[in-house]
N, C-alpha and C. Protein backbone atom coordinates (compact mmCIF):
# COMPACT_ATOMS: atom_id res chain seq x y z
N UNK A 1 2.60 4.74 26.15
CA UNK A 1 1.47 5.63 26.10
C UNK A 1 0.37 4.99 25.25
N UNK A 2 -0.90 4.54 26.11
CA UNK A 2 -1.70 4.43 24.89
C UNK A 2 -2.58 5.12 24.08
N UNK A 3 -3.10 5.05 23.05
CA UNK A 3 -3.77 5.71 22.05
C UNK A 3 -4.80 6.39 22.33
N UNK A 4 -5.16 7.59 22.38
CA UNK A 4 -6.34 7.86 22.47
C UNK A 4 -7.97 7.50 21.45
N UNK A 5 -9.46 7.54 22.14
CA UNK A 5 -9.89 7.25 21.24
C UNK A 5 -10.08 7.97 20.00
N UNK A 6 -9.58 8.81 20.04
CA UNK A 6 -9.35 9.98 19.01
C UNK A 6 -8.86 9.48 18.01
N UNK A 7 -7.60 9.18 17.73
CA UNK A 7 -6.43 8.97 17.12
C UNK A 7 -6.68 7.35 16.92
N UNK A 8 -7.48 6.46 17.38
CA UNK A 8 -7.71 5.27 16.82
C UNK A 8 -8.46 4.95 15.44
N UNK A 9 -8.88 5.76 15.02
CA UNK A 9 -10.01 5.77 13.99
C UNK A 9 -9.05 6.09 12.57
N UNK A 10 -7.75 6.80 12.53
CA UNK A 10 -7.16 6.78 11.37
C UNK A 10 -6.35 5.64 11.50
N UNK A 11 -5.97 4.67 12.48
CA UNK A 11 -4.86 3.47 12.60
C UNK A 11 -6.07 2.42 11.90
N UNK A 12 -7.46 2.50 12.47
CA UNK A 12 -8.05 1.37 11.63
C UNK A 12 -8.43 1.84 10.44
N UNK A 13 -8.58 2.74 9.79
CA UNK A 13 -8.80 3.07 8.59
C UNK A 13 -7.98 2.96 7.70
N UNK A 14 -6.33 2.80 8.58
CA UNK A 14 -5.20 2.73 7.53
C UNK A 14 -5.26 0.83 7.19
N UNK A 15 -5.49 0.35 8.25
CA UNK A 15 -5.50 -1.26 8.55
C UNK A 15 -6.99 -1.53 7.46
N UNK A 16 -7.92 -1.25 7.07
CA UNK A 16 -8.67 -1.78 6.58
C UNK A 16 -8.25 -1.23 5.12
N UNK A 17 -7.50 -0.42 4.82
CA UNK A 17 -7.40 -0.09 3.39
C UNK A 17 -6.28 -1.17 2.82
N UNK A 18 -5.30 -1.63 3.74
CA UNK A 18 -4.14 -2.71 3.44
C UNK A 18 -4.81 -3.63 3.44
N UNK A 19 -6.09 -4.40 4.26
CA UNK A 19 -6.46 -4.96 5.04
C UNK A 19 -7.28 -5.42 3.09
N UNK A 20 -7.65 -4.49 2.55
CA UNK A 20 -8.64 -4.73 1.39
C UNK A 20 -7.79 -4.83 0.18
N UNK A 21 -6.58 -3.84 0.19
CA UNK A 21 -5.46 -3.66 -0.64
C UNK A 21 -4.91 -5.64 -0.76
N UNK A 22 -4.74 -5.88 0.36
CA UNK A 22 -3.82 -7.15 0.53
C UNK A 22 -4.79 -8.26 0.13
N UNK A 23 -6.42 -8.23 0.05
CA UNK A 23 -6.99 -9.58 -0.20
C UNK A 23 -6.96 -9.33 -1.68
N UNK A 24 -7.43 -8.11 -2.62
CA UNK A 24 -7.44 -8.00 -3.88
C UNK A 24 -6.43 -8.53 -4.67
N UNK A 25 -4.99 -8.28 -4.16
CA UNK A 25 -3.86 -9.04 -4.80
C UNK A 25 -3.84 -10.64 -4.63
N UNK A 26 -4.70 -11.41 -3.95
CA UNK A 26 -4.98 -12.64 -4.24
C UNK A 26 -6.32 -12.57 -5.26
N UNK A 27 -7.35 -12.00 -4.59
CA UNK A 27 -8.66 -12.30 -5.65
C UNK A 27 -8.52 -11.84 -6.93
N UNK A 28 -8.05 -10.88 -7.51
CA UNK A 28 -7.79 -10.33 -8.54
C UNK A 28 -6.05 -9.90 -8.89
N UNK A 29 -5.20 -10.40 -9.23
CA UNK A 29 -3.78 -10.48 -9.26
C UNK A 29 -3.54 -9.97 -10.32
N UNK A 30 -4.22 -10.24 -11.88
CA UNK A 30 -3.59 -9.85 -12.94
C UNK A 30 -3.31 -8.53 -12.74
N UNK A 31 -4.24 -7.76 -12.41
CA UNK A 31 -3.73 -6.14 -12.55
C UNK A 31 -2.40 -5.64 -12.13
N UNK A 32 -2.18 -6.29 -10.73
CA UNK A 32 -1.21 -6.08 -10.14
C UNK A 32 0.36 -6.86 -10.83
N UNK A 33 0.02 -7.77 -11.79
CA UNK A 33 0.66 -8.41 -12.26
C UNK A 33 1.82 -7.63 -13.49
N UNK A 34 0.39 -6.70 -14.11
CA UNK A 34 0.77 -6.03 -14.77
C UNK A 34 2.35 -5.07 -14.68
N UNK A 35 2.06 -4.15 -13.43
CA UNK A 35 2.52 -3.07 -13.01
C UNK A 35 3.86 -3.41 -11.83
N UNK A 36 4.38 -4.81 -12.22
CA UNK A 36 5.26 -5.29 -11.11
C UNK A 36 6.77 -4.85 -12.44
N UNK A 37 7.68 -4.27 -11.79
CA UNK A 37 8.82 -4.26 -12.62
C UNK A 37 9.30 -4.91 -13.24
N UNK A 38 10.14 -5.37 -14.31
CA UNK A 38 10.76 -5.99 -14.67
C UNK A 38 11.56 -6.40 -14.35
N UNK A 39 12.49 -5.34 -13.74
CA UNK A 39 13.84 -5.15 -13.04
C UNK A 39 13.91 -6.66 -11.50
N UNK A 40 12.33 -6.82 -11.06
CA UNK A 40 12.54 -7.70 -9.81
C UNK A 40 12.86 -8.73 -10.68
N UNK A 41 13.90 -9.52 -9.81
CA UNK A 41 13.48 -11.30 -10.08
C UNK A 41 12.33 -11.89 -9.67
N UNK A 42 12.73 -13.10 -10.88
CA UNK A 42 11.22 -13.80 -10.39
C UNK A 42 10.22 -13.53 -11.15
N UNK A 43 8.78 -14.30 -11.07
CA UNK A 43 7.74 -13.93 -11.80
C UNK A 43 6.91 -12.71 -10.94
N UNK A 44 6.16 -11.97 -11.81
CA UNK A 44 5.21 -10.83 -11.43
C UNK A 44 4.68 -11.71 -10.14
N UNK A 45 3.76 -12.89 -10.53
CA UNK A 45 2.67 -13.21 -9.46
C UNK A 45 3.12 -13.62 -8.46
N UNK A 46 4.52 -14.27 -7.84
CA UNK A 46 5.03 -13.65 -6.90
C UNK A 46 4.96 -13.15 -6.08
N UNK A 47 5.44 -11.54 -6.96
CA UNK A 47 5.58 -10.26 -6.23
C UNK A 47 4.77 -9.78 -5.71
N UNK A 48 3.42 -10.21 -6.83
CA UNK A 48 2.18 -9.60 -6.40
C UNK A 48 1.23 -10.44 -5.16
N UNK A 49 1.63 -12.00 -5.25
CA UNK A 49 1.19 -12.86 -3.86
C UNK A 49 2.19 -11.89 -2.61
N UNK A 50 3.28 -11.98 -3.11
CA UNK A 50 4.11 -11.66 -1.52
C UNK A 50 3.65 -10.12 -0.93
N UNK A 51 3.78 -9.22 -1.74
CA UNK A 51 3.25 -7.60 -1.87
C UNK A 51 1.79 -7.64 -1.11
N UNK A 52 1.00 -8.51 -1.05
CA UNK A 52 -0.81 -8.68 -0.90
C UNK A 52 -0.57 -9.35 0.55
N UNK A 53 0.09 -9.99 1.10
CA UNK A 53 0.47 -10.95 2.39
C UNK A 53 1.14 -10.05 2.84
N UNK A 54 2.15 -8.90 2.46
CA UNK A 54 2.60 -8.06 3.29
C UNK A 54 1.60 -7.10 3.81
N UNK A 55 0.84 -6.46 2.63
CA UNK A 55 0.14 -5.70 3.10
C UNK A 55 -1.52 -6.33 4.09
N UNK A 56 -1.67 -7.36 4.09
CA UNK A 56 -2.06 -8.53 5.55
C UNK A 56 -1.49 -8.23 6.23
N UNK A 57 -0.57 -7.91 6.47
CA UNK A 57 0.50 -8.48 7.96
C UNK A 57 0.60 -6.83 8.26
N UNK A 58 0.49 -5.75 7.32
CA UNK A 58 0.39 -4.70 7.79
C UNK A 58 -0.51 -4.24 8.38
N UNK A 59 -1.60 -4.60 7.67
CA UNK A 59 -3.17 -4.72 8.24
C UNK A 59 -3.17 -5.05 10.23
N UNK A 60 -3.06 -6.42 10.27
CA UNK A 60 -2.78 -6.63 11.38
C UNK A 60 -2.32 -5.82 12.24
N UNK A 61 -1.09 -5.57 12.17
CA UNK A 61 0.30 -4.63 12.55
C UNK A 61 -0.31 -3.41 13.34
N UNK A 62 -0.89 -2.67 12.28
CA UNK A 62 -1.50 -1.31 11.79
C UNK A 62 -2.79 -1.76 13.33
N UNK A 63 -3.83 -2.28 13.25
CA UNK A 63 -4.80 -2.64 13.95
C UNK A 63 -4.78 -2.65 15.36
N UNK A 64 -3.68 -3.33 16.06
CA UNK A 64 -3.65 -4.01 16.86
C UNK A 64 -2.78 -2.96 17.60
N UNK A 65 -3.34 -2.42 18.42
CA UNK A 65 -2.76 -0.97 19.62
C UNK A 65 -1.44 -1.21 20.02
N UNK A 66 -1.04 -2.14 20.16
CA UNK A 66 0.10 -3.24 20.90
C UNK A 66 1.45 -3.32 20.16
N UNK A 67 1.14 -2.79 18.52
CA UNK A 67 2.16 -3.22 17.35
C UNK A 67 1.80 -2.13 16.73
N UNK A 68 1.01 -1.55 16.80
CA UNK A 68 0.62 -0.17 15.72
C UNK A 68 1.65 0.84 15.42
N UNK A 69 2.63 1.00 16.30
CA UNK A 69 3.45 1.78 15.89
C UNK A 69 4.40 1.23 15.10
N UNK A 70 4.83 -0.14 15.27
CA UNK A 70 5.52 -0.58 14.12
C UNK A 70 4.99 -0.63 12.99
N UNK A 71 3.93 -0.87 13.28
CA UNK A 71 3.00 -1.60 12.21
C UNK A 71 2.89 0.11 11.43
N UNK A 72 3.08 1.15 11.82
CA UNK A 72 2.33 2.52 11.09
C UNK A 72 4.04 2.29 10.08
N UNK A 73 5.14 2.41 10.98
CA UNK A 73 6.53 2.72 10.19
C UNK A 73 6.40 1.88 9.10
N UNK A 74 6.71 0.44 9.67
CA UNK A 74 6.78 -0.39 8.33
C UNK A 74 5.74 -0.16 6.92
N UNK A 75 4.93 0.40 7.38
CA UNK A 75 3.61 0.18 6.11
C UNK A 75 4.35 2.31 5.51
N UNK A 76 5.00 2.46 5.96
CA UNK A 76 5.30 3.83 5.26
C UNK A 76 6.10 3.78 4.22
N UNK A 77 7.24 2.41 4.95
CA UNK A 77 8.29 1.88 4.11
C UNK A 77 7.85 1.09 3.31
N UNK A 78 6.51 0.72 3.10
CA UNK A 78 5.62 -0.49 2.21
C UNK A 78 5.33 0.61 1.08
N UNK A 79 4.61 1.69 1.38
CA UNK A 79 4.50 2.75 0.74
C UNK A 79 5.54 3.58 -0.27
N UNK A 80 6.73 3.60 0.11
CA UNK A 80 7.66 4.24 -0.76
C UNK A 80 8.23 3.04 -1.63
N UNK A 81 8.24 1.59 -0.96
CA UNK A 81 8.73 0.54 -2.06
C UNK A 81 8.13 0.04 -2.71
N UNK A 82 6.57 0.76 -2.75
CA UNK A 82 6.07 0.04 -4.42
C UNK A 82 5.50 1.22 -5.05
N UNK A 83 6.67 2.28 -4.73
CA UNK A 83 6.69 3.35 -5.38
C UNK A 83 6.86 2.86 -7.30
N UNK A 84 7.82 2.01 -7.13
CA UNK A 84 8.34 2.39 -8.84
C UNK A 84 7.43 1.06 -9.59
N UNK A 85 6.37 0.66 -8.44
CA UNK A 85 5.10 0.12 -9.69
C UNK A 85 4.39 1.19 -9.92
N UNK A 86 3.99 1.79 -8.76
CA UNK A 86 2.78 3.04 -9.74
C UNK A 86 3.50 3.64 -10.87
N UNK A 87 5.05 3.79 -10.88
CA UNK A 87 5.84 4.91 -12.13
C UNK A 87 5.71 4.01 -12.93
N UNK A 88 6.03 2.70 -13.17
CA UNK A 88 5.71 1.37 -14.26
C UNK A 88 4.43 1.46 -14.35
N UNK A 89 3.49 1.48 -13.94
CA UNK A 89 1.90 1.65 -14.40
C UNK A 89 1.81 2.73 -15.12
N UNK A 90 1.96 3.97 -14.42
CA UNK A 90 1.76 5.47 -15.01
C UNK A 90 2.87 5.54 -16.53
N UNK A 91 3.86 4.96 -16.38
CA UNK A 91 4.60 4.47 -17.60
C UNK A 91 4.01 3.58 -19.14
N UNK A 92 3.34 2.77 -18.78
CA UNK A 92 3.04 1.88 -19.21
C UNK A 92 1.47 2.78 -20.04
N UNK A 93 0.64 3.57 -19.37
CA UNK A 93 -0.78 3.75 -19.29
C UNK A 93 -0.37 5.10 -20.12
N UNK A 94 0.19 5.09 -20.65
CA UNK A 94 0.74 6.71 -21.64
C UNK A 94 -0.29 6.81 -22.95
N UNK A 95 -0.23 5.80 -23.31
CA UNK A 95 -1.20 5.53 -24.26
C UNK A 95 -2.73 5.23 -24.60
N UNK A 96 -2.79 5.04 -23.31
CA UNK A 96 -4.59 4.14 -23.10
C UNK A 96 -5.39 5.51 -22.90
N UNK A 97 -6.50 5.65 -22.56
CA UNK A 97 -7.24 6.19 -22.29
C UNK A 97 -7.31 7.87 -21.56
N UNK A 98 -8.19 8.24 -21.69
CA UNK A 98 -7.63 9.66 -20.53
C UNK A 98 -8.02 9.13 -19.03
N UNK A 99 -9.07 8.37 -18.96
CA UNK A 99 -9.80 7.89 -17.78
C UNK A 99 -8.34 7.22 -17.23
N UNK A 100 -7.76 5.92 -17.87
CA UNK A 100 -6.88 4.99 -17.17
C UNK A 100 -5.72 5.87 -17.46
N UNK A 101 -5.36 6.89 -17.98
CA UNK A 101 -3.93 7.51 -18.03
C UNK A 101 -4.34 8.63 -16.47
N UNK A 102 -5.30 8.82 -16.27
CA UNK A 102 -5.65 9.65 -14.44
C UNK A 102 -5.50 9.31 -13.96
N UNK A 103 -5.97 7.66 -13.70
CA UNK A 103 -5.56 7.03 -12.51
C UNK A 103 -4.24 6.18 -12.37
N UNK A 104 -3.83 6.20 -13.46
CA UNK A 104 -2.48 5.58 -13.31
C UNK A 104 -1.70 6.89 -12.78
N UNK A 105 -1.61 7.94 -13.42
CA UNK A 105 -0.65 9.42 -12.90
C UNK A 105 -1.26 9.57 -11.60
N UNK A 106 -2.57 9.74 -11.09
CA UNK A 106 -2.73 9.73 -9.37
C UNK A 106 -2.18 9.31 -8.74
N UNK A 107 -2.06 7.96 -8.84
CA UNK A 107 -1.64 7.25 -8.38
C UNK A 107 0.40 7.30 -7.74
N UNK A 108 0.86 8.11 -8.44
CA UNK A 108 1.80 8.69 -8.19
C UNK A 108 1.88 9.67 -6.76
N UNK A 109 1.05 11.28 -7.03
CA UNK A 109 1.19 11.42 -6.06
C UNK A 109 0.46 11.36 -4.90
N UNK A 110 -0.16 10.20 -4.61
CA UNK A 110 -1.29 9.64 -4.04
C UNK A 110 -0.39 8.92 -2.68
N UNK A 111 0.75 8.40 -3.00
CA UNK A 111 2.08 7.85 -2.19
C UNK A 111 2.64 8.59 -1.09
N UNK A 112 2.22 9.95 -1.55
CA UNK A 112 2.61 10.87 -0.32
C UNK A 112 2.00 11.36 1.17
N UNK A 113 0.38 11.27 0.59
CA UNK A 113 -0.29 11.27 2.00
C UNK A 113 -0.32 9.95 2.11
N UNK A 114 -0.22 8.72 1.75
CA UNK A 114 -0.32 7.75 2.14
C UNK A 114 1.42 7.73 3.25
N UNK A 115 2.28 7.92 2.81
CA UNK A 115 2.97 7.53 4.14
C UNK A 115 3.22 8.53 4.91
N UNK A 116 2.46 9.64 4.71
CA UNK A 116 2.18 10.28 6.39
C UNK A 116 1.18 10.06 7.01
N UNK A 117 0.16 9.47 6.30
CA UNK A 117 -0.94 8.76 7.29
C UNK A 117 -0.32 7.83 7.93
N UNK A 118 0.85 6.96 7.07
CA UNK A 118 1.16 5.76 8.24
C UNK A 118 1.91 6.28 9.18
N UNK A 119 3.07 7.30 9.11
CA UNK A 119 4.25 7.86 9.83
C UNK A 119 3.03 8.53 11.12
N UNK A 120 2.27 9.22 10.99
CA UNK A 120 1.39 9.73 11.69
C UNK A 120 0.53 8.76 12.62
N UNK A 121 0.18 7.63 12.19
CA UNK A 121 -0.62 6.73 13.16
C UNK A 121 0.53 5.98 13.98
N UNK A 122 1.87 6.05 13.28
CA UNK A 122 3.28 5.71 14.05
C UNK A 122 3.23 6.39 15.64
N UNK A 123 3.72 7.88 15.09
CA UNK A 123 3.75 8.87 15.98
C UNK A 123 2.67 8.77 16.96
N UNK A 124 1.37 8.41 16.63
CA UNK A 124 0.22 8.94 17.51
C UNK A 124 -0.11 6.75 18.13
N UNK A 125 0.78 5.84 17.80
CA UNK A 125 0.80 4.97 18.80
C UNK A 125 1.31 4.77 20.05
């Protein structure tokens, strides 16, 4: 079944937010560097190169009418597994500011419409 033009406009909107999500973790890494667990092996920048190339490849995925429905699942499951950096950020940001202690706690439940937007552009590929 293909997509209507209806229902195309949240699959690229999800693809350009990974699409921007995934170049920042190369152009700007430390942040992300920050908020990578401890618990992974390996160094942060890494996680945070490999994490930024996934979310590329989701981008793509997500975009492309042909793969979009994989591309919506996988990026849902991208979504719940870098769940426990935002809790390590929002962890970490206890102390700083009220401004950076908001957006670190948003950022929490911010995870939730994010993977029903992807489960949803799944469904509607």
């Amino acid at each position: 079944m293909q997509p209507t033009r209806s229902r195309a406009p949240a699959a690229l909107a999800l693809a350009g937010l990974l699409g921007v999500a995934g170049v920042t973790h190369f152009a700007r890494p430390r942040p992300y560097d920050s908020i990578v667990p401890r618990s992974l092996p390996g160094g942060p920048r890494a996680w945070t190169y490999a994490s930024g190339a996934a979310e590329l490849a989701l981008a793509a995925a997500v975009a492309a009418p042909r793969t979009r429905g994989l591309g919506g699942l996988l990026a849902a499951w991208f979504f719940v597994a870098v769940f426990p950096a935002n809790v390590k950020m929002a962890r970490d940001f206890r102390h700083k500011s009220a401004k950076a202690r908001a957006i670190a706690y948003g950022r929490l439940p911010l995870q939730v419409p994010l993977v029903l937007w992807a489960l949803r552009v799944r469904r509607d590929a």
